[in-house]
PDB file of N, CA and C in Angstrom:
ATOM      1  N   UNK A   1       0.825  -1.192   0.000  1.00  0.00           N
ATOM      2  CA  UNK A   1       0.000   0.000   0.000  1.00  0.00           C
ATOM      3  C   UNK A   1       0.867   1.253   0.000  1.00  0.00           C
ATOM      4  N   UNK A   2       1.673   1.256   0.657  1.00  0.00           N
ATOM      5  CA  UNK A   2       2.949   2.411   0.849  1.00  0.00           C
ATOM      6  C   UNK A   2       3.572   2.854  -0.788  1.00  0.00           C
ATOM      7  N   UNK A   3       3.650   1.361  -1.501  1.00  0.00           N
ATOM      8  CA  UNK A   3       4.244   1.599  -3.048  1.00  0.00           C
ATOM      9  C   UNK A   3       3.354   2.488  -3.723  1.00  0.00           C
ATOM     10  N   UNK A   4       1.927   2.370  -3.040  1.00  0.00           N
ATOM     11  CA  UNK A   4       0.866   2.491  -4.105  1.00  0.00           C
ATOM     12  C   UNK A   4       0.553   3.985  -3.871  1.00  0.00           C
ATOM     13  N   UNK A   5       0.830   4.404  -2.970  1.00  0.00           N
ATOM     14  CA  UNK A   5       0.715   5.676  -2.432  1.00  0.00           C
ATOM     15  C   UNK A   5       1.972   6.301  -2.996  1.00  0.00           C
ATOM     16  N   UNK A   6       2.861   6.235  -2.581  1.00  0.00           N
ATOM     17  CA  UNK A   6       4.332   6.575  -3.604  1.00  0.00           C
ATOM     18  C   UNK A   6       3.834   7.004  -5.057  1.00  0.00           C
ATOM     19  N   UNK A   7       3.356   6.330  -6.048  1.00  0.00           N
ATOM     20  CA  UNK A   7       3.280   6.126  -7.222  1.00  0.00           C
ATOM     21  C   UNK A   7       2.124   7.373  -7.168  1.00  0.00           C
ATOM     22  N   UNK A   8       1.128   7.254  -6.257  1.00  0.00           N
ATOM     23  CA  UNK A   8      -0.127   8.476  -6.628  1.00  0.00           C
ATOM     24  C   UNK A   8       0.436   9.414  -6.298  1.00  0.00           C
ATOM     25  N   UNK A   9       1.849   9.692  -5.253  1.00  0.00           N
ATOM     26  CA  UNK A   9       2.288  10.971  -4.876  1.00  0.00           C
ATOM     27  C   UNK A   9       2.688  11.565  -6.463  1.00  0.00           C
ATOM     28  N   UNK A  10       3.861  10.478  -7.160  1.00  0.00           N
ATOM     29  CA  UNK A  10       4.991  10.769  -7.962  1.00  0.00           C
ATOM     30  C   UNK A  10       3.671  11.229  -9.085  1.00  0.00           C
ATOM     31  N   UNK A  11       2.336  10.757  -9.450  1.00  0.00           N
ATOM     32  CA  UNK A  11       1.603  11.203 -10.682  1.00  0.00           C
ATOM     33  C   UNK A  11       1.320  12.626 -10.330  1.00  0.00           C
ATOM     34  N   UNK A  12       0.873  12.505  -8.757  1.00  0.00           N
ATOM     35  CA  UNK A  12       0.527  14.162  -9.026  1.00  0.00           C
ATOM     36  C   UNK A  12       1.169  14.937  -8.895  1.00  0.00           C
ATOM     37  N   UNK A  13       1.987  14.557  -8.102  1.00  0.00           N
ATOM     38  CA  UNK A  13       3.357  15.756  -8.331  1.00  0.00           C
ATOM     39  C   UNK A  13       3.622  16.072 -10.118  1.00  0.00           C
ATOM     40  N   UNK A  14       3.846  15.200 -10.482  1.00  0.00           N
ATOM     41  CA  UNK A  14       4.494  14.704 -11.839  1.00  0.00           C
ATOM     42  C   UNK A  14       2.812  15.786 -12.759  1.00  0.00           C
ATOM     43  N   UNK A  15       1.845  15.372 -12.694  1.00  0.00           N
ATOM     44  CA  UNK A  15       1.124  16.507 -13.270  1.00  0.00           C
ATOM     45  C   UNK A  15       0.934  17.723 -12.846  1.00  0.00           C
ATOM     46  N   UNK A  16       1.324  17.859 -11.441  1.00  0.00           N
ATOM     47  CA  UNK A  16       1.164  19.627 -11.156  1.00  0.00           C
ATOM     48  C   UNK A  16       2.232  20.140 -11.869  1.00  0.00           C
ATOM     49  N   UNK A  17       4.007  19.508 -11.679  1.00  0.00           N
ATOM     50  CA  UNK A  17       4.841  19.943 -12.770  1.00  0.00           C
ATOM     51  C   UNK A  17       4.675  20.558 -14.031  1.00  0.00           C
ATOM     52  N   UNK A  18       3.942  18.973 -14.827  1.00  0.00           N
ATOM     53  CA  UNK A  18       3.863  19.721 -16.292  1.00  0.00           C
ATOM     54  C   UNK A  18       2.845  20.692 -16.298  1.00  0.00           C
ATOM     55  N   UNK A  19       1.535  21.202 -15.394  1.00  0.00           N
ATOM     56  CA  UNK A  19       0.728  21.656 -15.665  1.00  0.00           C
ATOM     57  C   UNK A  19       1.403  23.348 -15.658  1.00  0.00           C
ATOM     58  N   UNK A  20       2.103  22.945 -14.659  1.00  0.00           N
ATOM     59  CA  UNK A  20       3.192  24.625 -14.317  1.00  0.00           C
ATOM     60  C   UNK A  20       3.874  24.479 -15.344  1.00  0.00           C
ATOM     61  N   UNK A  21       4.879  23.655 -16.105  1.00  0.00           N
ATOM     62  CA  UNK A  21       5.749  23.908 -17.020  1.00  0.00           C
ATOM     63  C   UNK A  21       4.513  24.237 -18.602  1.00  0.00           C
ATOM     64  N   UNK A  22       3.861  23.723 -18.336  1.00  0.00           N
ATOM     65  CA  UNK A  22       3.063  24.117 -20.099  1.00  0.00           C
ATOM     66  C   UNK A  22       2.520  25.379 -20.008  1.00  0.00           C
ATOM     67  N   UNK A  23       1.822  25.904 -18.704  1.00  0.00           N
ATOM     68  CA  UNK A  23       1.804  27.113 -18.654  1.00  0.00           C
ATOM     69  C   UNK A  23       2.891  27.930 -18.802  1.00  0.00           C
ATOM     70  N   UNK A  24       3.986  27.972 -17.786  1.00  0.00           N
ATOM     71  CA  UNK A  24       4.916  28.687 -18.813  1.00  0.00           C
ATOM     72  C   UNK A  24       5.767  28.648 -19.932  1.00  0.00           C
ATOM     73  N   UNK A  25       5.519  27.357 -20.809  1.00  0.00           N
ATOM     74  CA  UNK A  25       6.291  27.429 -21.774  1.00  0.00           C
ATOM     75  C   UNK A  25       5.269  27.890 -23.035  1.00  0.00           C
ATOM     76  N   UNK A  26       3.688  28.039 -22.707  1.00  0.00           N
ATOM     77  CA  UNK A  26       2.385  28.642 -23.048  1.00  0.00           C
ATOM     78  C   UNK A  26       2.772  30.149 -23.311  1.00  0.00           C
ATOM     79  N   UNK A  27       3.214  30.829 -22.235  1.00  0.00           N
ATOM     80  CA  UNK A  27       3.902  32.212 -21.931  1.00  0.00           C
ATOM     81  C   UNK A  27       4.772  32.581 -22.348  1.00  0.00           C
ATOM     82  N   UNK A  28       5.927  31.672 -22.689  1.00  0.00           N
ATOM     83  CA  UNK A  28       6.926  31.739 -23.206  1.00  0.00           C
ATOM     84  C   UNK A  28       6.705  32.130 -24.636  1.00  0.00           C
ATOM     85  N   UNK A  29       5.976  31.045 -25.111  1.00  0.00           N
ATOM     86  CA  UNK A  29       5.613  30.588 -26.243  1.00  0.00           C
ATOM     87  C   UNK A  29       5.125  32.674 -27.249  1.00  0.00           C
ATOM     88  N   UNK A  30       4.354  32.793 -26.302  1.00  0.00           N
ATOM     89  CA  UNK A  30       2.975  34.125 -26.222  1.00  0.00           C
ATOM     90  C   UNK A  30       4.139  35.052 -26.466  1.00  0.00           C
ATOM     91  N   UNK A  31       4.983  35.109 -25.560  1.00  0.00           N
ATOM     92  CA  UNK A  31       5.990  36.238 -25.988  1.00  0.00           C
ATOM     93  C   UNK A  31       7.315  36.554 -26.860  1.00  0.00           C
ATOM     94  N   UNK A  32       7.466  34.936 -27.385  1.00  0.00           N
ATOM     95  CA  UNK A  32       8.285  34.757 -28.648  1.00  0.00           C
ATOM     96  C   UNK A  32       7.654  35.275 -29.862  1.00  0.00           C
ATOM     97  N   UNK A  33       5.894  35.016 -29.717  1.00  0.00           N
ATOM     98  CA  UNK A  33       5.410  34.810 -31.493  1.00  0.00           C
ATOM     99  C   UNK A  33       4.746  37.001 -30.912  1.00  0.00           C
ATOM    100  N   UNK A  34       5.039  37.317 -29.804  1.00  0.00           N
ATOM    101  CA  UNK A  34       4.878  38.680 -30.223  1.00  0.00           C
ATOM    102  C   UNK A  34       5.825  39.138 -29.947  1.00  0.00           C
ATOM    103  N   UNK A  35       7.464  39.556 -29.614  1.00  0.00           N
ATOM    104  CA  UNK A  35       8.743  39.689 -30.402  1.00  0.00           C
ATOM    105  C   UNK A  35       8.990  38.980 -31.902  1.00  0.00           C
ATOM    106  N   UNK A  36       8.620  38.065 -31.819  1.00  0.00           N
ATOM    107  CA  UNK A  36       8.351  37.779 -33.207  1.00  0.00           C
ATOM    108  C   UNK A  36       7.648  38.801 -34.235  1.00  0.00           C
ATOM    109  N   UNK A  37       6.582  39.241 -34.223  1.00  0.00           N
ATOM    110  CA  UNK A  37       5.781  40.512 -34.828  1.00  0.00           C
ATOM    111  C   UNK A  37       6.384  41.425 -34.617  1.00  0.00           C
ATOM    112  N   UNK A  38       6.909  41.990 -33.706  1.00  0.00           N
ATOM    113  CA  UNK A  38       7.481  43.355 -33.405  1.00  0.00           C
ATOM    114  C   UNK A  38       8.511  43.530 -34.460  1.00  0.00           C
ATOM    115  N   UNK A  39       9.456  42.294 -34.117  1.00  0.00           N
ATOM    116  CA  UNK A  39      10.722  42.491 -35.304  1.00  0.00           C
ATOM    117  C   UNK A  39      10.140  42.308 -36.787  1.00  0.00           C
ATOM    118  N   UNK A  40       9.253  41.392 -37.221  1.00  0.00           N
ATOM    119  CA  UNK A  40       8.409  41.728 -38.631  1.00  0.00           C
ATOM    120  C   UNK A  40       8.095  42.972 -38.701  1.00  0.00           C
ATOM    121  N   UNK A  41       7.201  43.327 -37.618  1.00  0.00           N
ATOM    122  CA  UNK A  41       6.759  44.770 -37.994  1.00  0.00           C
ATOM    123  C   UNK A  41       8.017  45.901 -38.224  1.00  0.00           C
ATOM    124  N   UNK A  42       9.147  45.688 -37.384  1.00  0.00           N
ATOM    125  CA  UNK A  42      10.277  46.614 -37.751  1.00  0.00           C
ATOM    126  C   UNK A  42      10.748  46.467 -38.933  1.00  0.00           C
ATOM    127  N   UNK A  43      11.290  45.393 -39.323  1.00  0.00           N
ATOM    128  CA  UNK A  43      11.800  44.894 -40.602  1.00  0.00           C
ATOM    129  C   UNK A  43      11.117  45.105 -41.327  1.00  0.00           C
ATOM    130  N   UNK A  44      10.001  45.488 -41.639  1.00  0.00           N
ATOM    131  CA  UNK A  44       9.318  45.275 -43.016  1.00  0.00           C
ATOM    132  C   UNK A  44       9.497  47.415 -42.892  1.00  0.00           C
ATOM    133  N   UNK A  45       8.775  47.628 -42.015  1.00  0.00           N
ATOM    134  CA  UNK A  45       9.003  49.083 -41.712  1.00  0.00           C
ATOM    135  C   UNK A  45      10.648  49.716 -42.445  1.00  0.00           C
ATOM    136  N   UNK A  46      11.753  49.272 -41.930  1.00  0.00           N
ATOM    137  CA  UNK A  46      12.789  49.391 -42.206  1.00  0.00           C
ATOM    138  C   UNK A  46      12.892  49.341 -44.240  1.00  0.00           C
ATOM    139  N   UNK A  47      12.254  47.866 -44.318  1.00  0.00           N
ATOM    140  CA  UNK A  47      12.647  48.073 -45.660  1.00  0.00           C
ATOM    141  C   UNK A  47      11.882  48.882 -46.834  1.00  0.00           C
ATOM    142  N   UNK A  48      10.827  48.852 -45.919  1.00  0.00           N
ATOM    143  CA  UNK A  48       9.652  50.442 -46.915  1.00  0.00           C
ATOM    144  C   UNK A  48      10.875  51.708 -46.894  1.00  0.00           C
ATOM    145  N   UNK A  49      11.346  52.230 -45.788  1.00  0.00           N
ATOM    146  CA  UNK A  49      11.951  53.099 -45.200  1.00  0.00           C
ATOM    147  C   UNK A  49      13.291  53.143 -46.404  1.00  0.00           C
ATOM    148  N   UNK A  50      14.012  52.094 -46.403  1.00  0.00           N
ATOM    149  CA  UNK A  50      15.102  51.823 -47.571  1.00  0.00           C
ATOM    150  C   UNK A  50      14.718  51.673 -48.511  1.00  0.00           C
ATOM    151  N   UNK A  51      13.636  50.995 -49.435  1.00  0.00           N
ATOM    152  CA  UNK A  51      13.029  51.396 -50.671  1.00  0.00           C
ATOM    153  C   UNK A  51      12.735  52.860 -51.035  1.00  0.00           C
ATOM    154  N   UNK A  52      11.960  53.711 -49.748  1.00  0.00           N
ATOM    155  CA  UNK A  52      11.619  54.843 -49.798  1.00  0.00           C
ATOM    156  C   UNK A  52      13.163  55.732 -50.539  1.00  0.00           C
ATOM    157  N   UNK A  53      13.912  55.292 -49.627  1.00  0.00           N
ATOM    158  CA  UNK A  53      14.956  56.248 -49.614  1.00  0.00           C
ATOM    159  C   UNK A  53      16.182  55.590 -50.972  1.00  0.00           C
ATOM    160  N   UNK A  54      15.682  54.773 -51.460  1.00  0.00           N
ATOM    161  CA  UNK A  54      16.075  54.027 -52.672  1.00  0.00           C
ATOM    162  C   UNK A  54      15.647  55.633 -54.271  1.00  0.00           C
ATOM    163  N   UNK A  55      14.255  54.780 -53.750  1.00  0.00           N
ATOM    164  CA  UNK A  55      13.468  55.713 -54.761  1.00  0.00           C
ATOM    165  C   UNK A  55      13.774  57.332 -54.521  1.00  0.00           C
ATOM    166  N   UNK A  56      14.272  57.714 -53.626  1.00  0.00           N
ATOM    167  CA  UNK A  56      13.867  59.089 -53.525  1.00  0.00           C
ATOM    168  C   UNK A  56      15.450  59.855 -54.129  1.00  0.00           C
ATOM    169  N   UNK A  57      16.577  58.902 -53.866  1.00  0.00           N
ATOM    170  CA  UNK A  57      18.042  58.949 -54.286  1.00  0.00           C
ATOM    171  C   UNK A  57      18.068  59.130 -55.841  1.00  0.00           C
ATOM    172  N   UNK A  58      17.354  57.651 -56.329  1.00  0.00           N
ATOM    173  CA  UNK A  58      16.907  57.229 -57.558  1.00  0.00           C
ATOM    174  C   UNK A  58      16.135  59.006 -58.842  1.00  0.00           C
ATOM    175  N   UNK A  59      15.155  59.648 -58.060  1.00  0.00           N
ATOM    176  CA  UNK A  59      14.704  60.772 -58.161  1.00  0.00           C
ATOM    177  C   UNK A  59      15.585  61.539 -58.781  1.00  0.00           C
ATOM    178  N   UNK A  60      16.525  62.010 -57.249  1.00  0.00           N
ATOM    179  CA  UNK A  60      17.695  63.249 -57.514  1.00  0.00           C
ATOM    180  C   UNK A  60      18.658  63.093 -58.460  1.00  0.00           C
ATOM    181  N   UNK A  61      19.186  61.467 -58.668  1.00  0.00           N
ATOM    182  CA  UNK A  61      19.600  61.502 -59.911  1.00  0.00           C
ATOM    183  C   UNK A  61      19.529  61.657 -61.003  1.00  0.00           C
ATOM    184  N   UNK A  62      17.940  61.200 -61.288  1.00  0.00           N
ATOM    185  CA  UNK A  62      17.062  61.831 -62.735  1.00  0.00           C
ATOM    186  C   UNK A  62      16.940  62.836 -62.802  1.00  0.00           C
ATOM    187  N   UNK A  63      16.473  64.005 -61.572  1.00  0.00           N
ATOM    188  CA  UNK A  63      17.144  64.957 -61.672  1.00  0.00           C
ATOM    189  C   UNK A  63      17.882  66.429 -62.274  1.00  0.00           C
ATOM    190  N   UNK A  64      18.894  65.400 -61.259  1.00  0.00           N
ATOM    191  CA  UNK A  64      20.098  65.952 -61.899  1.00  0.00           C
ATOM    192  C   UNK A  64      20.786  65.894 -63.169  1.00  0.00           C
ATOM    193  N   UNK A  65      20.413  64.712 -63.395  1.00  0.00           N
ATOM    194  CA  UNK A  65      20.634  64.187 -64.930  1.00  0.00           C
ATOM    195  C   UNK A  65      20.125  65.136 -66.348  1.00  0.00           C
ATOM    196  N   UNK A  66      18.957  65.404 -65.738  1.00  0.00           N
ATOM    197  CA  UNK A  66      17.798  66.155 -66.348  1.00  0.00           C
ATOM    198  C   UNK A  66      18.162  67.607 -66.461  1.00  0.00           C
ATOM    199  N   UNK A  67      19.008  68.263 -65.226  1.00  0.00           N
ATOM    200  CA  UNK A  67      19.730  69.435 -64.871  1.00  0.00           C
ATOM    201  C   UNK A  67      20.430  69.906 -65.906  1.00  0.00           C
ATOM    202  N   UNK A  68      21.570  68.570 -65.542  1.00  0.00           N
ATOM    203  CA  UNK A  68      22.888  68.773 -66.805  1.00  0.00           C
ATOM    204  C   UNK A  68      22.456  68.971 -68.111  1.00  0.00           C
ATOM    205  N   UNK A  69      21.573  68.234 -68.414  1.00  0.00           N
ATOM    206  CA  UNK A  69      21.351  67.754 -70.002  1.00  0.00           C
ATOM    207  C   UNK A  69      20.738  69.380 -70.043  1.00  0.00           C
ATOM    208  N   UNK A  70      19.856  70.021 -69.943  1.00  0.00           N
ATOM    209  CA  UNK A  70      19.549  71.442 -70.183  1.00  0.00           C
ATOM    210  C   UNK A  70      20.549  72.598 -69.739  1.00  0.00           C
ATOM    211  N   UNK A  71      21.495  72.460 -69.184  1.00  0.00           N
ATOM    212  CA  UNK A  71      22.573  73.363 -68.799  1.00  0.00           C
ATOM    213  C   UNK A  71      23.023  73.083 -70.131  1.00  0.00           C
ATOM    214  N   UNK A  72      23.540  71.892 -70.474  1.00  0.00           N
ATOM    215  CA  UNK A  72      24.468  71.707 -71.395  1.00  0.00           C
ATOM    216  C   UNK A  72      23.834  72.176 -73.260  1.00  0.00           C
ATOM    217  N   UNK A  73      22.182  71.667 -73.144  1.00  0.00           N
ATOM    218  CA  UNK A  73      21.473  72.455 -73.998  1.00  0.00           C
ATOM    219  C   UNK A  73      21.592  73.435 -74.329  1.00  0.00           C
ATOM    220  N   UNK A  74      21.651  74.844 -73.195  1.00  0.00           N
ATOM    221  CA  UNK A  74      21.656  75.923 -73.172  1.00  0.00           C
ATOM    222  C   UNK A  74      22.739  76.822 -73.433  1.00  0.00           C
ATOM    223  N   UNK A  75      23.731  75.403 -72.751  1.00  0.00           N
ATOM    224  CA  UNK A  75      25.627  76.166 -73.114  1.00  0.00           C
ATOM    225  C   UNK A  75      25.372  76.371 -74.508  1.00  0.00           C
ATOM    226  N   UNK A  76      25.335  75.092 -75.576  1.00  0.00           N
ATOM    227  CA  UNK A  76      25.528  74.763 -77.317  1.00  0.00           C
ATOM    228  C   UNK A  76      24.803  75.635 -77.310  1.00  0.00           C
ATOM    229  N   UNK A  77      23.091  76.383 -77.200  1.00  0.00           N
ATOM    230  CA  UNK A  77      22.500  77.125 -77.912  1.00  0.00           C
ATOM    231  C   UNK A  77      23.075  78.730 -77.666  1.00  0.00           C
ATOM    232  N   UNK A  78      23.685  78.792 -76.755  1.00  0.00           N
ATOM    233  CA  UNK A  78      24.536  80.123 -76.736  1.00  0.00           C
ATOM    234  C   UNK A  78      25.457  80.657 -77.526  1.00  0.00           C
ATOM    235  N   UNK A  79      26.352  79.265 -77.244  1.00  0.00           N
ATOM    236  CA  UNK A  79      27.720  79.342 -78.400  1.00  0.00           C
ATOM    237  C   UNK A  79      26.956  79.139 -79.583  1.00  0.00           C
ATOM    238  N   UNK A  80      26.038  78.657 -80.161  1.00  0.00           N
ATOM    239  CA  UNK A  80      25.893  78.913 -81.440  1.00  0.00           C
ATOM    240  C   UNK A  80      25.374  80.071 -81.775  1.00  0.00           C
ATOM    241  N   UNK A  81      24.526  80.603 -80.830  1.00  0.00           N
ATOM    242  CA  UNK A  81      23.941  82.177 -81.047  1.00  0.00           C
ATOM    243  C   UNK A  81      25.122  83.104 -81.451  1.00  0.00           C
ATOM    244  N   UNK A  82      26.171  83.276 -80.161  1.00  0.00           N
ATOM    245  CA  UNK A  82      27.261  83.871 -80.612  1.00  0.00           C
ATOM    246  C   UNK A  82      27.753  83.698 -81.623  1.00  0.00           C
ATOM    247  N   UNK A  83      28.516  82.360 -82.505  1.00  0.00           N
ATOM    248  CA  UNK A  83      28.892  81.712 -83.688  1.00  0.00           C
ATOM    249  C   UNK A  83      27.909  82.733 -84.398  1.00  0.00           C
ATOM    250  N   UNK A  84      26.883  82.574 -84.174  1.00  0.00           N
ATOM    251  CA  UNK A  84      25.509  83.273 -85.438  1.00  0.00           C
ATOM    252  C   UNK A  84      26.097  84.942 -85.814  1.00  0.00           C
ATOM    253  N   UNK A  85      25.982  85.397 -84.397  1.00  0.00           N
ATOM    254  CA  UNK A  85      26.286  86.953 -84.325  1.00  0.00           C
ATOM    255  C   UNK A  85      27.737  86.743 -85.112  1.00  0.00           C
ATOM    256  N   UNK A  86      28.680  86.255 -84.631  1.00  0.00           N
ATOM    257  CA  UNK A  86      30.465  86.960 -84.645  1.00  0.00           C
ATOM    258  C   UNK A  86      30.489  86.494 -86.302  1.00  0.00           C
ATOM    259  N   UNK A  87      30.361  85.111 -87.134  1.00  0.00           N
ATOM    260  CA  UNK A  87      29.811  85.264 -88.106  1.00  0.00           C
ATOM    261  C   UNK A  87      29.243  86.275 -88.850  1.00  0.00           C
ATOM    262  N   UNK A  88      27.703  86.710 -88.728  1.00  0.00           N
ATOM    263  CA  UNK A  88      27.017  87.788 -89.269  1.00  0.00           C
ATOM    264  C   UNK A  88      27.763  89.566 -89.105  1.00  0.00           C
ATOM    265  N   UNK A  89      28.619  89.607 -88.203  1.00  0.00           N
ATOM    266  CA  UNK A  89      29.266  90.584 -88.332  1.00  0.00           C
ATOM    267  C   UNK A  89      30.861  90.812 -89.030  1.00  0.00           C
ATOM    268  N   UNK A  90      31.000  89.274 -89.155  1.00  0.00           N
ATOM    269  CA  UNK A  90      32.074  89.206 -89.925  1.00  0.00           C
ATOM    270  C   UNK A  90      31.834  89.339 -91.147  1.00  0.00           C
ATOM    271  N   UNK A  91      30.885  88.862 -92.151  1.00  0.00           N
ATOM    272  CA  UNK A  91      30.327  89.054 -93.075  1.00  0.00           C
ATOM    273  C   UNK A  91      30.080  90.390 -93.144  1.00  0.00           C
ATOM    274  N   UNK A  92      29.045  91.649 -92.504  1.00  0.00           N
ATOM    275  CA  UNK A  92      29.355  92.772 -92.482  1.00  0.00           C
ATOM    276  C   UNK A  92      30.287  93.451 -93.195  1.00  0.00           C
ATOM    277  N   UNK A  93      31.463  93.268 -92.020  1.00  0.00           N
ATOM    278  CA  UNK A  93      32.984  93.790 -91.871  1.00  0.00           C
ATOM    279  C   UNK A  93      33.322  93.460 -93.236  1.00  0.00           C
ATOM    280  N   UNK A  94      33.205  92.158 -94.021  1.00  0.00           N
ATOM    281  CA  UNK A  94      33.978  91.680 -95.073  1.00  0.00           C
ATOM    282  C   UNK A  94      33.122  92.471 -96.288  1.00  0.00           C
ATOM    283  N   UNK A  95      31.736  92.577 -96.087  1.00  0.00           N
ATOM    284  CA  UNK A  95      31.035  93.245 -97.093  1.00  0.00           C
ATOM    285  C   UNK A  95      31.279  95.000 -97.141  1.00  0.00           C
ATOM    286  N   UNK A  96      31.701  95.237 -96.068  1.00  0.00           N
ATOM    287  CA  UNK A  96      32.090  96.737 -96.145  1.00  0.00           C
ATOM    288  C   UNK A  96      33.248  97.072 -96.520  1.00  0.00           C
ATOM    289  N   UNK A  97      34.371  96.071 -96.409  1.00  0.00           N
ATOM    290  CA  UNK A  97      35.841  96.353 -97.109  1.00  0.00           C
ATOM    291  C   UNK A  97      35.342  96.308 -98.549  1.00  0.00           C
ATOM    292  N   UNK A  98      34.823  94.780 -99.135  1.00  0.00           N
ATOM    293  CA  UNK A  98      34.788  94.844-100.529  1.00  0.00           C
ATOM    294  C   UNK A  98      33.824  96.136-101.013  1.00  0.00           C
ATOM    295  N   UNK A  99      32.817  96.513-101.068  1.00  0.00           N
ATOM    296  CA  UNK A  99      32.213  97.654-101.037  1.00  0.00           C
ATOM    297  C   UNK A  99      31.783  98.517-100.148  1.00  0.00           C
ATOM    298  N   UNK A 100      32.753  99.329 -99.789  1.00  0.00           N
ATOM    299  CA  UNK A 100      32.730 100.684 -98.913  1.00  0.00           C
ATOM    300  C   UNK A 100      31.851 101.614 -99.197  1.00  0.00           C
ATOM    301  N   UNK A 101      31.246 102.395 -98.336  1.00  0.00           N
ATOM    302  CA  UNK A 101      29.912 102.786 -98.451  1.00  0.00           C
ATOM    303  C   UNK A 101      30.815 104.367 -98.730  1.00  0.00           C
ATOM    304  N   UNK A 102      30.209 105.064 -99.758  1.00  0.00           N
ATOM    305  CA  UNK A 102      30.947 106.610-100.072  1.00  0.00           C
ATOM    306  C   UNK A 102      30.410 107.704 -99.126  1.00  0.00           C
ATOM    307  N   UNK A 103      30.941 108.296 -98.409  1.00  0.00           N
ATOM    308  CA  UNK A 103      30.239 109.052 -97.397  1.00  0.00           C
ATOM    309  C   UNK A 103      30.064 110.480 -98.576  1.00  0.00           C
ATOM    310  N   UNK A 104      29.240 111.694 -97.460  1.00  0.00           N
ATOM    311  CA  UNK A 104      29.083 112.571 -98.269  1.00  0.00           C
ATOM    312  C   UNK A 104      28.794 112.605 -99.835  1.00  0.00           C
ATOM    313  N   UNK A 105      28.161 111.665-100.141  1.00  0.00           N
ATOM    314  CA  UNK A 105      27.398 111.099-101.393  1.00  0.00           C
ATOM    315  C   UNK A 105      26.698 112.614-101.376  1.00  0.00           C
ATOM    316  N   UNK A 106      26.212 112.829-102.755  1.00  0.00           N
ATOM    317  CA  UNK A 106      25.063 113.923-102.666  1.00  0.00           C
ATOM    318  C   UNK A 106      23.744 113.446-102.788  1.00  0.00           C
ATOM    319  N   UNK A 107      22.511 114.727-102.620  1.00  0.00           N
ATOM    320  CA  UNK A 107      21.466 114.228-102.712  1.00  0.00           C
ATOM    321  C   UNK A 107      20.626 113.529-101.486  1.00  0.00           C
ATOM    322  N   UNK A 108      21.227 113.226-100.475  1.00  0.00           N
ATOM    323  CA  UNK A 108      20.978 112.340 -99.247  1.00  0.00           C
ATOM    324  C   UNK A 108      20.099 112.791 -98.534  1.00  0.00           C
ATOM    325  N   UNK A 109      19.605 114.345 -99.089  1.00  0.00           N
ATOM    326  CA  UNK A 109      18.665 114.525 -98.591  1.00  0.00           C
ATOM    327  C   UNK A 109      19.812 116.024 -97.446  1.00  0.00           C
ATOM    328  N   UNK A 110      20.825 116.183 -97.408  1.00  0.00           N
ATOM    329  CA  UNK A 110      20.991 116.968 -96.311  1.00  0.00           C
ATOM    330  C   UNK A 110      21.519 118.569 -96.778  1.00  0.00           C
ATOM    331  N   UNK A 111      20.641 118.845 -98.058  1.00  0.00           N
ATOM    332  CA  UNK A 111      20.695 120.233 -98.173  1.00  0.00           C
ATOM    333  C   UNK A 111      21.853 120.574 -99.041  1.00  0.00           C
ATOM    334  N   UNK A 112      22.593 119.556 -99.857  1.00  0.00           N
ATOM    335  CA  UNK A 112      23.832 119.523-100.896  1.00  0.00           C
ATOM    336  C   UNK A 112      23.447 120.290-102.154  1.00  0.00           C
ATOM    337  N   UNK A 113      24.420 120.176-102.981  1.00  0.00           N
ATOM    338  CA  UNK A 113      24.125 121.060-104.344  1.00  0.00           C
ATOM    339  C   UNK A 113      23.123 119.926-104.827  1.00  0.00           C
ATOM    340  N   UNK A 114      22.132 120.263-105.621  1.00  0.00           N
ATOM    341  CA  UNK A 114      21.390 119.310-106.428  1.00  0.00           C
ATOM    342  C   UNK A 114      21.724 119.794-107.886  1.00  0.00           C
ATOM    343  N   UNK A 115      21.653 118.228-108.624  1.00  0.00           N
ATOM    344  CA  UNK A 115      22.091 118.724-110.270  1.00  0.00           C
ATOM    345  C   UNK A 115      21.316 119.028-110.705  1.00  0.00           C
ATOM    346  N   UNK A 116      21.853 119.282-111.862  1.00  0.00           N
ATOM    347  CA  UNK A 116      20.376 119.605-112.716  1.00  0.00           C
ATOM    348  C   UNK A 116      20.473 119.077-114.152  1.00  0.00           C
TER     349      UNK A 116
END
């Protein structure tokens, strides 16, 4: 009878144990799978955050890209304007050596002898 009593001690002991250990490994359990979420929720947060800042890098380079290319537009359409002008006045210059304009021409209108 003593064995038999032994053996009903060792079950219930033996189930109050696991009943305490499943509860807290229940708890345990509860606060792994929500650190678990927290760090999903960071991580995913994080990588919106680095895409964000992907795309937004991505942006300033187009940009800038976009910058240059019309600076550089604007340089060529200058220098060719000038080219246009220093050209067109060279022509001028070259048309006034080969035919020089006669000053004091008569008749011009400023009160000269008129022929007759």
């Amino acid at each position: 009878a003593v064995h038999c009593s032994v053996l009903q001690c060792v079950s219930v002991c033996y189930s109050f144990d696991t009943t305490k250990m499943l509860d807290g490994l229940q708890e345990e359990h509860s606060a792994n799978q929500e650190r678990l979420f927290d760090m999903e929720r960071r991580y995913k947060h994080d990588v919106d955050t680095r895409a964000a800042k992907a795309e937004d890098e991505r942006r300033m380079l187009e940009l800038q890209a976009i910058r240059r290319a019309a600076e550089e537009r604007d340089y060529r359409a200058s220098t060719l304007l000038q080219c246009n002008w220093r050209m067109h006045f060279a022509r001028m210059a070259v048309n006034d050596i080969k035919n020089p304009k006669k000053k004091g021409k008569k008749g011009k209108g400023k009160g000269g002898k008129k022929k007759k």
